[in-house]
N, C-alpha and C. Protein backbone atom coordinates (compact mmCIF):
# COMPACT_ATOMS: atom_id res chain seq x y z
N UNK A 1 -6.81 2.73 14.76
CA UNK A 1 -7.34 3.96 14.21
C UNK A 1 -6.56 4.30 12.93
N UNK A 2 -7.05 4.73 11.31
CA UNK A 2 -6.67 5.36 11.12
C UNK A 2 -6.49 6.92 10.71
N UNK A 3 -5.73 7.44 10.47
CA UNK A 3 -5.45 8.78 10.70
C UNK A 3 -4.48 9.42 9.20
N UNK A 4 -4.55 10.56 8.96
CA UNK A 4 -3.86 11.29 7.83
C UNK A 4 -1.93 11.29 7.94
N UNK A 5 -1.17 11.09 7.01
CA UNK A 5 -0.21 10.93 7.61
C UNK A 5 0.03 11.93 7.97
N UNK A 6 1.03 12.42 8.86
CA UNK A 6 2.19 13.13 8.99
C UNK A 6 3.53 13.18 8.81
N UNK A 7 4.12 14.44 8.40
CA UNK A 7 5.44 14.74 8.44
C UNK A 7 6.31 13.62 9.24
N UNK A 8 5.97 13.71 10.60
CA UNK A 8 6.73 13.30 11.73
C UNK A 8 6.47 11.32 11.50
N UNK A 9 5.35 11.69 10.36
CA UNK A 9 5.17 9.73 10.24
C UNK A 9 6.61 9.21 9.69
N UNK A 10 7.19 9.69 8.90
CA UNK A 10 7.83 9.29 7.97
C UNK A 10 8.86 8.13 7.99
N UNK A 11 9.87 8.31 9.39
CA UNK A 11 10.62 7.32 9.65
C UNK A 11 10.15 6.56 9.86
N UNK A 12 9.16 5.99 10.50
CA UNK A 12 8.59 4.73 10.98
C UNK A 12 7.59 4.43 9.96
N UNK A 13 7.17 4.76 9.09
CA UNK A 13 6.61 4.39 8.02
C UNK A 13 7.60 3.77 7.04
N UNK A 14 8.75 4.82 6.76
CA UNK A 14 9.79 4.15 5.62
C UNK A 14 10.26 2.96 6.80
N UNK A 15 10.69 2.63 7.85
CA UNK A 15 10.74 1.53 8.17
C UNK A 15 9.95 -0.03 8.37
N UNK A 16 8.49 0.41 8.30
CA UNK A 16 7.85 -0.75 8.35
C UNK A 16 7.91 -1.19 6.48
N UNK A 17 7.91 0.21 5.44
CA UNK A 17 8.45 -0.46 4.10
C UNK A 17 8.90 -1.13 3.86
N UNK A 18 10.48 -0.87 4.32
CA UNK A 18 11.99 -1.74 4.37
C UNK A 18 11.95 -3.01 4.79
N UNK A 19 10.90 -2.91 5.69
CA UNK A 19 10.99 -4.28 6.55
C UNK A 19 9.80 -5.59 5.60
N UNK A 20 9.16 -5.17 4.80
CA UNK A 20 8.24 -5.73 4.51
C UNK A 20 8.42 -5.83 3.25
N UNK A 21 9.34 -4.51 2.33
CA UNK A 21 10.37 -5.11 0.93
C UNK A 21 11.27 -6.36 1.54
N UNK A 22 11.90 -5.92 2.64
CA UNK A 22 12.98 -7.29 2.48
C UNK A 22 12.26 -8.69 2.87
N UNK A 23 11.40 -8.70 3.93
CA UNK A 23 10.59 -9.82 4.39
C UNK A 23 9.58 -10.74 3.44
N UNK A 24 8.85 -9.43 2.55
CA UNK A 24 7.36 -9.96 2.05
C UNK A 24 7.49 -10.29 0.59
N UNK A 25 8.78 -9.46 0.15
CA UNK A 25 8.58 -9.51 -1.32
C UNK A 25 10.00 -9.81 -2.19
N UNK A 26 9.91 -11.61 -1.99
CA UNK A 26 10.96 -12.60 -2.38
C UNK A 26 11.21 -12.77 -3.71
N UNK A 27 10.15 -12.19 -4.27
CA UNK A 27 10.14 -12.41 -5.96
C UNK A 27 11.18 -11.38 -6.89
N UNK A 28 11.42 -10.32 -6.07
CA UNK A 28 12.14 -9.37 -6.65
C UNK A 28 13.43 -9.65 -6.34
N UNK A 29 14.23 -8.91 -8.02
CA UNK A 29 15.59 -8.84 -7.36
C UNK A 29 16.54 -8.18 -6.68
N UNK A 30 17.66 -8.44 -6.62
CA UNK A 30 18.39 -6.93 -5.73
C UNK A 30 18.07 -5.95 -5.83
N UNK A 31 18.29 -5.78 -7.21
CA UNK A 31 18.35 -4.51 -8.19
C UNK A 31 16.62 -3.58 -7.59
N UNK A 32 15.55 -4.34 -7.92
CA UNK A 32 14.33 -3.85 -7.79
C UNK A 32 14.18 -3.66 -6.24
N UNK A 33 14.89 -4.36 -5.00
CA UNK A 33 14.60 -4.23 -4.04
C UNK A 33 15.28 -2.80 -3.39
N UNK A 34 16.71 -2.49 -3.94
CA UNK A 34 17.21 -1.28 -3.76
C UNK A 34 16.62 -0.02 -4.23
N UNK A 35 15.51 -0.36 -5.78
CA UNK A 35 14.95 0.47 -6.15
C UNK A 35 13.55 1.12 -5.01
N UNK A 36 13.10 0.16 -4.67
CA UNK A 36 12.06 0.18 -4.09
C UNK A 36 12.52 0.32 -2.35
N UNK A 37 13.97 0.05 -1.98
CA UNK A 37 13.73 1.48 -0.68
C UNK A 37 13.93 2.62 -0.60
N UNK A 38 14.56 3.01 -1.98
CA UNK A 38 15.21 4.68 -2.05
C UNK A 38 13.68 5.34 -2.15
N UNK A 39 12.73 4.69 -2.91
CA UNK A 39 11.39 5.30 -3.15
C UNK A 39 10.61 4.95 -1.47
N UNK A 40 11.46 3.98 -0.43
CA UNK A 40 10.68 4.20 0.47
C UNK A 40 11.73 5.01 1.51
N UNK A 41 11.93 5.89 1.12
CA UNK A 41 12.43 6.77 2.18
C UNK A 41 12.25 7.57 2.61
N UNK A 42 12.39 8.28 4.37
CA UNK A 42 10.99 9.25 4.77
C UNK A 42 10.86 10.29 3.72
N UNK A 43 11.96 11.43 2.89
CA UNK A 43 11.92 12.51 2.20
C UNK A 43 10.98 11.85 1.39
N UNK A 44 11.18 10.65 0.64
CA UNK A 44 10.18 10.47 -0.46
C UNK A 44 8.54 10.61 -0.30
N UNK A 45 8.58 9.93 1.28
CA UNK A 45 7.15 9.73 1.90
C UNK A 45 6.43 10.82 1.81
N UNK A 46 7.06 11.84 2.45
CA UNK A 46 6.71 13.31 3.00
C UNK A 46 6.21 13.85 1.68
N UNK A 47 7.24 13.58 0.58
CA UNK A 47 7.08 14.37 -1.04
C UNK A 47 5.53 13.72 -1.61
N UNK A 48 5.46 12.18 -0.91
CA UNK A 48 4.32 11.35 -1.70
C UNK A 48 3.06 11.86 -0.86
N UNK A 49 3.50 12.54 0.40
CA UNK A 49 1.86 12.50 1.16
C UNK A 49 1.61 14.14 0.67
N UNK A 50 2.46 14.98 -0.12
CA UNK A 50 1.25 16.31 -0.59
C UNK A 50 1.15 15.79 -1.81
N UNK A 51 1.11 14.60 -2.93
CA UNK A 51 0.45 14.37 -3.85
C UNK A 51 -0.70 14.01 -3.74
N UNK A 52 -0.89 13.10 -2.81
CA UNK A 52 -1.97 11.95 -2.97
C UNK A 52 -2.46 11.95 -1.09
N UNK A 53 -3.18 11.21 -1.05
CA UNK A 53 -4.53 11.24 0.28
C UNK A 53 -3.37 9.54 0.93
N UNK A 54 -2.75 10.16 1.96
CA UNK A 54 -2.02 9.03 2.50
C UNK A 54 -2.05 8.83 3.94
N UNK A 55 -2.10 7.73 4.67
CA UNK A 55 -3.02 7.39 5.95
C UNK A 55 -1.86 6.52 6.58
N UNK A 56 -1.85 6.32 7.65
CA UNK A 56 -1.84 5.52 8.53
C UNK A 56 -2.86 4.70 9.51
N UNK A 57 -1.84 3.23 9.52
CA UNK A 57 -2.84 2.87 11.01
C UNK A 57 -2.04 3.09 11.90
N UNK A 58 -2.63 3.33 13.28
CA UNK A 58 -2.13 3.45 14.31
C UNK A 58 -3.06 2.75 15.51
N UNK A 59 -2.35 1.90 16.49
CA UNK A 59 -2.96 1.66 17.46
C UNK A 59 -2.02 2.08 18.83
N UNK A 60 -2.62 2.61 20.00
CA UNK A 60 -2.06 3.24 20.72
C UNK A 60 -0.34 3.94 20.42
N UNK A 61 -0.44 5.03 20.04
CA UNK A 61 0.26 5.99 19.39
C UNK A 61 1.39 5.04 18.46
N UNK A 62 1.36 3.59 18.15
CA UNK A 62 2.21 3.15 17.81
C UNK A 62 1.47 2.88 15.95
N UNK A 63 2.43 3.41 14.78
CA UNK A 63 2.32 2.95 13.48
C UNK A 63 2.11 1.48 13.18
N UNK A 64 1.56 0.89 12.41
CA UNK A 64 1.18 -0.24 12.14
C UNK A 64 1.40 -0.81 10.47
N UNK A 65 1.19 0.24 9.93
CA UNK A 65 0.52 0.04 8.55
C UNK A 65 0.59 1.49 7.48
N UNK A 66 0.42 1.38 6.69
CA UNK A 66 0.30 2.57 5.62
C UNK A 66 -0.69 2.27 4.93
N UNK A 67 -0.92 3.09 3.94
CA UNK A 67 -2.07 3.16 3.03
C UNK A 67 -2.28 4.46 2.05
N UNK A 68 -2.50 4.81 0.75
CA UNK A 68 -3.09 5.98 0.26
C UNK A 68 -4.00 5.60 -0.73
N UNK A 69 -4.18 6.72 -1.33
CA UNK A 69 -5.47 7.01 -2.32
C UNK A 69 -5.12 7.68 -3.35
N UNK A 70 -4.82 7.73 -4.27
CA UNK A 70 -4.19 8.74 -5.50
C UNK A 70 -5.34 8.43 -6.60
N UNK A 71 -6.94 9.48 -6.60
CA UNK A 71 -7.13 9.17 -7.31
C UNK A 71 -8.03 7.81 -7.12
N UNK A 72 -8.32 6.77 -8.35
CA UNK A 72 -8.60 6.15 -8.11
C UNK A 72 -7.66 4.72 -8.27
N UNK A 73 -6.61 5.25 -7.56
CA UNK A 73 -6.03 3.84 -7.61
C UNK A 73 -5.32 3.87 -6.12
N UNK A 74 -4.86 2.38 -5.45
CA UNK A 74 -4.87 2.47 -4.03
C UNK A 74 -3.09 2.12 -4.31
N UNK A 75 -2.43 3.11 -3.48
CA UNK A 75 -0.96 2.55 -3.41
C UNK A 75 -0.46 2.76 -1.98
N UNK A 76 0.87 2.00 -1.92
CA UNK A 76 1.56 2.42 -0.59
C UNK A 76 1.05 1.55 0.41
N UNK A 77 0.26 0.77 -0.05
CA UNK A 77 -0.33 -0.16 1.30
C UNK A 77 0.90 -1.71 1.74
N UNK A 78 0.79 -1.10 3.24
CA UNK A 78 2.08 -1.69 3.61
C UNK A 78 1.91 -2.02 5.38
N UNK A 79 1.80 -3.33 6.19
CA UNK A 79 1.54 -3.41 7.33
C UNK A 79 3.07 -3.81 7.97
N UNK A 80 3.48 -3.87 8.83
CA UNK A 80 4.56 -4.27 9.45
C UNK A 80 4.07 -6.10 10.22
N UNK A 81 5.38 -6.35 9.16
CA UNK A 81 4.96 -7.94 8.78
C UNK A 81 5.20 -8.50 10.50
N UNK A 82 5.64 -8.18 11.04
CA UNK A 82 4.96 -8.34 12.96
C UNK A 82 3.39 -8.51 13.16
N UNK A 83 2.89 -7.60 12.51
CA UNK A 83 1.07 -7.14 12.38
C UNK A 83 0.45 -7.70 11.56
N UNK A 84 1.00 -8.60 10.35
CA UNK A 84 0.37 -8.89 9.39
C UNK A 84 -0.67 -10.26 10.16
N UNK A 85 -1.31 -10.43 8.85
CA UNK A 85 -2.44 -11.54 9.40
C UNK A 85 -3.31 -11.27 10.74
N UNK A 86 -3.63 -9.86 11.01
CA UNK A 86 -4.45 -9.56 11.82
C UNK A 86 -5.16 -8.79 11.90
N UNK A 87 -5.78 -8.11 10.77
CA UNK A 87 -6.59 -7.82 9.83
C UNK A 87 -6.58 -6.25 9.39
N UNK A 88 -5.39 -5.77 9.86
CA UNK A 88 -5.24 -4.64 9.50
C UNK A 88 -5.09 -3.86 7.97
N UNK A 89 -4.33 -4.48 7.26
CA UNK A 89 -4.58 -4.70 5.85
C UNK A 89 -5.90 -4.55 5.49
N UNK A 90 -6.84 -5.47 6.12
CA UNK A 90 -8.02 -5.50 5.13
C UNK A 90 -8.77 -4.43 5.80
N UNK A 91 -8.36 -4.10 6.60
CA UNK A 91 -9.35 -2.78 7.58
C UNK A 91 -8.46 -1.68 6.72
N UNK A 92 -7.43 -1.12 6.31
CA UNK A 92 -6.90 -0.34 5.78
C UNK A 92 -7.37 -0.02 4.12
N UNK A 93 -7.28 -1.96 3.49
CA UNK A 93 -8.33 -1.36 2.47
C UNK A 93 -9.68 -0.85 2.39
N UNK A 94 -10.49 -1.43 3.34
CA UNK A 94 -11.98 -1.15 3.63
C UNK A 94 -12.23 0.47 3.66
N UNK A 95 -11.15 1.10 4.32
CA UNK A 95 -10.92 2.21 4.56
C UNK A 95 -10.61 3.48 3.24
N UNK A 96 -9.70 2.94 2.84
CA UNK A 96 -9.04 3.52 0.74
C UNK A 96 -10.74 2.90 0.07
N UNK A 97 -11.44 2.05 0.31
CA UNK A 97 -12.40 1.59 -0.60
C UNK A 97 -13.26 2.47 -0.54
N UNK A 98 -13.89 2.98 0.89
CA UNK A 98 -15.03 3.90 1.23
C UNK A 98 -15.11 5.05 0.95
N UNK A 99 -13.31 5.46 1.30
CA UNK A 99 -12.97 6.69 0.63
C UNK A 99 -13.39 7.29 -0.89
N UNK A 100 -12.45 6.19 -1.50
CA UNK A 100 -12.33 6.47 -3.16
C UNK A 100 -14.46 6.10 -3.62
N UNK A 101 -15.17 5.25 -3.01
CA UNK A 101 -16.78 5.37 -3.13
C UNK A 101 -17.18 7.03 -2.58
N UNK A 102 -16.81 7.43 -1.38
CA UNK A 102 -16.90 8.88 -1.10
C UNK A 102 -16.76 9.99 -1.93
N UNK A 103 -16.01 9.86 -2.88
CA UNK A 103 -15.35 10.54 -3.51
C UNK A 103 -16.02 10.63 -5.25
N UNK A 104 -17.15 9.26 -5.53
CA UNK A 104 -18.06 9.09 -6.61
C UNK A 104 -17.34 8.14 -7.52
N UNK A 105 -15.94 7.24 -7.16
CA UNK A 105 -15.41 6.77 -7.65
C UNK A 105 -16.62 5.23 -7.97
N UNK A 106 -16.33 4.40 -8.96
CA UNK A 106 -16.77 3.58 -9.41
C UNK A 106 -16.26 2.23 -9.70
N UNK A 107 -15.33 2.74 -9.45
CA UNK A 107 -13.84 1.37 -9.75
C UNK A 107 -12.93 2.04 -9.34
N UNK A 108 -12.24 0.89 -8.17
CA UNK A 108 -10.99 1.27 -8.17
C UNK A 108 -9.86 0.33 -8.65
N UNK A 109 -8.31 0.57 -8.32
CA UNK A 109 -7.42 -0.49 -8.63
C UNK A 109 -6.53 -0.28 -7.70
N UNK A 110 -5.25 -1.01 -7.99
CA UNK A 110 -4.04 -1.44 -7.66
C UNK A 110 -3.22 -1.68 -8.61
N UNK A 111 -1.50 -2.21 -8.07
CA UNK A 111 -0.83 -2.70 -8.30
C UNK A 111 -0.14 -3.81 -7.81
N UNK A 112 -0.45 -5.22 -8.20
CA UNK A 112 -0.19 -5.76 -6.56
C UNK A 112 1.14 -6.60 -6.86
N UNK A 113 2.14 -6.91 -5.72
CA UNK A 113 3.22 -7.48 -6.38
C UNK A 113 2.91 -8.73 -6.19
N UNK A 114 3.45 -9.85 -6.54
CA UNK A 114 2.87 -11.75 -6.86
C UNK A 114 2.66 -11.96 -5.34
N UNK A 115 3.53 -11.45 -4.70
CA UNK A 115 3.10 -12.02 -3.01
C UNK A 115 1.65 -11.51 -2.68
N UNK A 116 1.31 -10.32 -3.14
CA UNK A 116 -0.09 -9.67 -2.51
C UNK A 116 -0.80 -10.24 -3.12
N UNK A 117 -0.91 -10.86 -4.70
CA UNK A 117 -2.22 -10.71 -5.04
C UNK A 117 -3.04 -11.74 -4.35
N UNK A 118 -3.10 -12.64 -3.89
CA UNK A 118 -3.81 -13.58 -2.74
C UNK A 118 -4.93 -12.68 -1.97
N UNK A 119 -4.18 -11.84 -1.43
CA UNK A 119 -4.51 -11.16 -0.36
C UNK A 119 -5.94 -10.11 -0.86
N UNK A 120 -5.59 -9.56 -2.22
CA UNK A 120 -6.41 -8.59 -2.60
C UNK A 120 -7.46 -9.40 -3.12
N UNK A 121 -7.34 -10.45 -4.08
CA UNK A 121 -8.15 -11.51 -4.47
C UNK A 121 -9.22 -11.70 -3.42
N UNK A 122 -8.97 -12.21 -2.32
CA UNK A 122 -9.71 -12.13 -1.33
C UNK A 122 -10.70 -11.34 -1.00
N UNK A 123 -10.22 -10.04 -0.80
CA UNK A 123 -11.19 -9.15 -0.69
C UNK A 123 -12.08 -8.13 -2.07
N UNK A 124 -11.63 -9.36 -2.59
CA UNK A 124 -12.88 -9.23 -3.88
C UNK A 124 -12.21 -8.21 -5.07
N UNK A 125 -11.02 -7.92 -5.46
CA UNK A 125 -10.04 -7.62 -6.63
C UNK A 125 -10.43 -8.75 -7.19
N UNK A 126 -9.93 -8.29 -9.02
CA UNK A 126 -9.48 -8.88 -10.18
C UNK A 126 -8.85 -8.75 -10.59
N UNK A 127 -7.98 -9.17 -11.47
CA UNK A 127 -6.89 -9.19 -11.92
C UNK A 127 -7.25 -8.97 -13.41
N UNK A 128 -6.84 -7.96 -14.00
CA UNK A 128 -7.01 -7.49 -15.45
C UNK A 128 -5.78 -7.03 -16.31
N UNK A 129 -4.91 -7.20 -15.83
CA UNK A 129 -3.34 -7.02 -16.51
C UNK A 129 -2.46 -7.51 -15.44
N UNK A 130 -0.85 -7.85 -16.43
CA UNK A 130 -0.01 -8.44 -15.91
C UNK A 130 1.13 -7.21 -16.70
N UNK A 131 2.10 -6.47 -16.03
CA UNK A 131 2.76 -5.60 -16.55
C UNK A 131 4.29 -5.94 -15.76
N UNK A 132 4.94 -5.70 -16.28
CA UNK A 132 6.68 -5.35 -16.00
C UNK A 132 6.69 -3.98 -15.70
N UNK A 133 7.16 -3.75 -14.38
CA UNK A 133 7.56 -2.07 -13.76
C UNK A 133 8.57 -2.23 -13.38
N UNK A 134 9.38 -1.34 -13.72
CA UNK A 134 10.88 -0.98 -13.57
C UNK A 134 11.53 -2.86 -12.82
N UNK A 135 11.42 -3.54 -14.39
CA UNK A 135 11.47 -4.49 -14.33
C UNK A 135 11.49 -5.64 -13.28
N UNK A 136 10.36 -5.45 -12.58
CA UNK A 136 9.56 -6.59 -11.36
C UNK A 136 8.00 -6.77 -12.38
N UNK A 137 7.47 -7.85 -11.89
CA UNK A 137 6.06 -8.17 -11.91
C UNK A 137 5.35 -7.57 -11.49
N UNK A 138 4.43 -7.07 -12.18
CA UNK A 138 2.87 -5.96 -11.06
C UNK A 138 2.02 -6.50 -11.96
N UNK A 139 0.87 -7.16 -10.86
CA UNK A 139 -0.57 -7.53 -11.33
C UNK A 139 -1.29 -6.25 -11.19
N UNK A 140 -2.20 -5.88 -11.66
CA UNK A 140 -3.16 -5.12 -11.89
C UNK A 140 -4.02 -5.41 -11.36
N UNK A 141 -4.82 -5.04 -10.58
CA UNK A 141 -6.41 -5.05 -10.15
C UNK A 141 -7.33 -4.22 -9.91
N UNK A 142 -8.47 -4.64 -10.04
CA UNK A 142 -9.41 -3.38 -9.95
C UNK A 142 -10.75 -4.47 -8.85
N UNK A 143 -11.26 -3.34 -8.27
CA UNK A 143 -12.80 -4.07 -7.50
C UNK A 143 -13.72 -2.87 -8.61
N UNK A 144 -14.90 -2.91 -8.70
CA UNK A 144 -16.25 -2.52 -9.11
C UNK A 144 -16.63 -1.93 -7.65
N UNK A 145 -17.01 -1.00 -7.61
CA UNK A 145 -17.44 -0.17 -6.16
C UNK A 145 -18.96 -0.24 -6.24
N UNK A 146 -19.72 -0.42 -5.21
CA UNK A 146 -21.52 -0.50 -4.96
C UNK A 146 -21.41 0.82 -4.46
C-alpha cells in the first residue's frame, strides 16, 4: 500500500536512505555520500514532506520504500535494497506518474544517479541532460505523460 508520509515515518525512512546510499550508490564519493545522509535525515524528511507530496510504501505496517512529487519532477524515490527487485519501485513510480497526470501534468522528470538510470529507462524515461550536483553525476530524465 501506498500511503502519505508521516511525521512518525521519518526514522525508518532516513534509514532505508542510508542503507541504499551506502549499498546502491558506488559511484559516489565519500564526500557526496556524507552529503547525501545529512540531507537524509529524519528532521530533513519531516522539513521535505511539508514542501512537496511525499509517500510511502508500506506492506503490513512495515516501510518499504519512499517516493515524492514536487511539482513535476519525481524525487526521494528510495526502496530498501532487501525489497529491491520486487517491483516496488516500479509500483511506486506508477504511483508519482498517475499522480503528477492527475494533477494535468504533461511531462514529468527526475534525477537519476548512474546506478538508477537502467531502472527508469525501463519504465519508459529519457535521458535529456547529464549535469554535475554538488559534485556527483545526475542524469536527467523525463517520460511524456498520455
Amino acid at each position: 500500500m501506498i500511503r502519505i508520509f508521516k511525521q512518525e515515518d521519518a526514522k525508518i525512512c532516513s534509514k532505508i536512505m542510508i542503507k541504499c546510499i551506502h549499498k546502491n550508490l558506488t559511484s559516489l564519493s565519500k564526500e557526496n555520500k556524507e552529503f547525501m545522509i545529512k540531507m537524509s535525515q529524519p528532521d530533513k524528511l519531516i522539513e521535505k514532506s511539508q514542501k512537496v507530496l511525499f509517500y510511502v510504501y508500506e506492506i503490513e505496517n512495515k516501510i518499504l520504500g519512499t517516493g515524492a512529487l514536487d511539482r513535476d519532477e519525481i524525487r526521494t524515490m528510495f526502496v530498501d535494497p532487501i525489497y529491491q527487485k520486487k517491483g516496488i519501485g516500479k509500483e511506486m513510480l506508477n504511483f508519482l506518474i498517475n499522480l503528477a497526470k492527475s494533477k494535468g501534468y504533461k511531462r514529468i522528470w527526475l534525477g537519476a544517479s548512474i546506478e538508477a538510470e537502467g531502472f527508469y529507462k525501463k519504465q519508459g524515461f529519457k535521458k535529456f541532460n547529464e549535469k554535475n550536483d554538488f559534485n556527483f553525476k545526475v542524469i536527467e530524465m523525463e517520460k511524456i505523460l498520455n
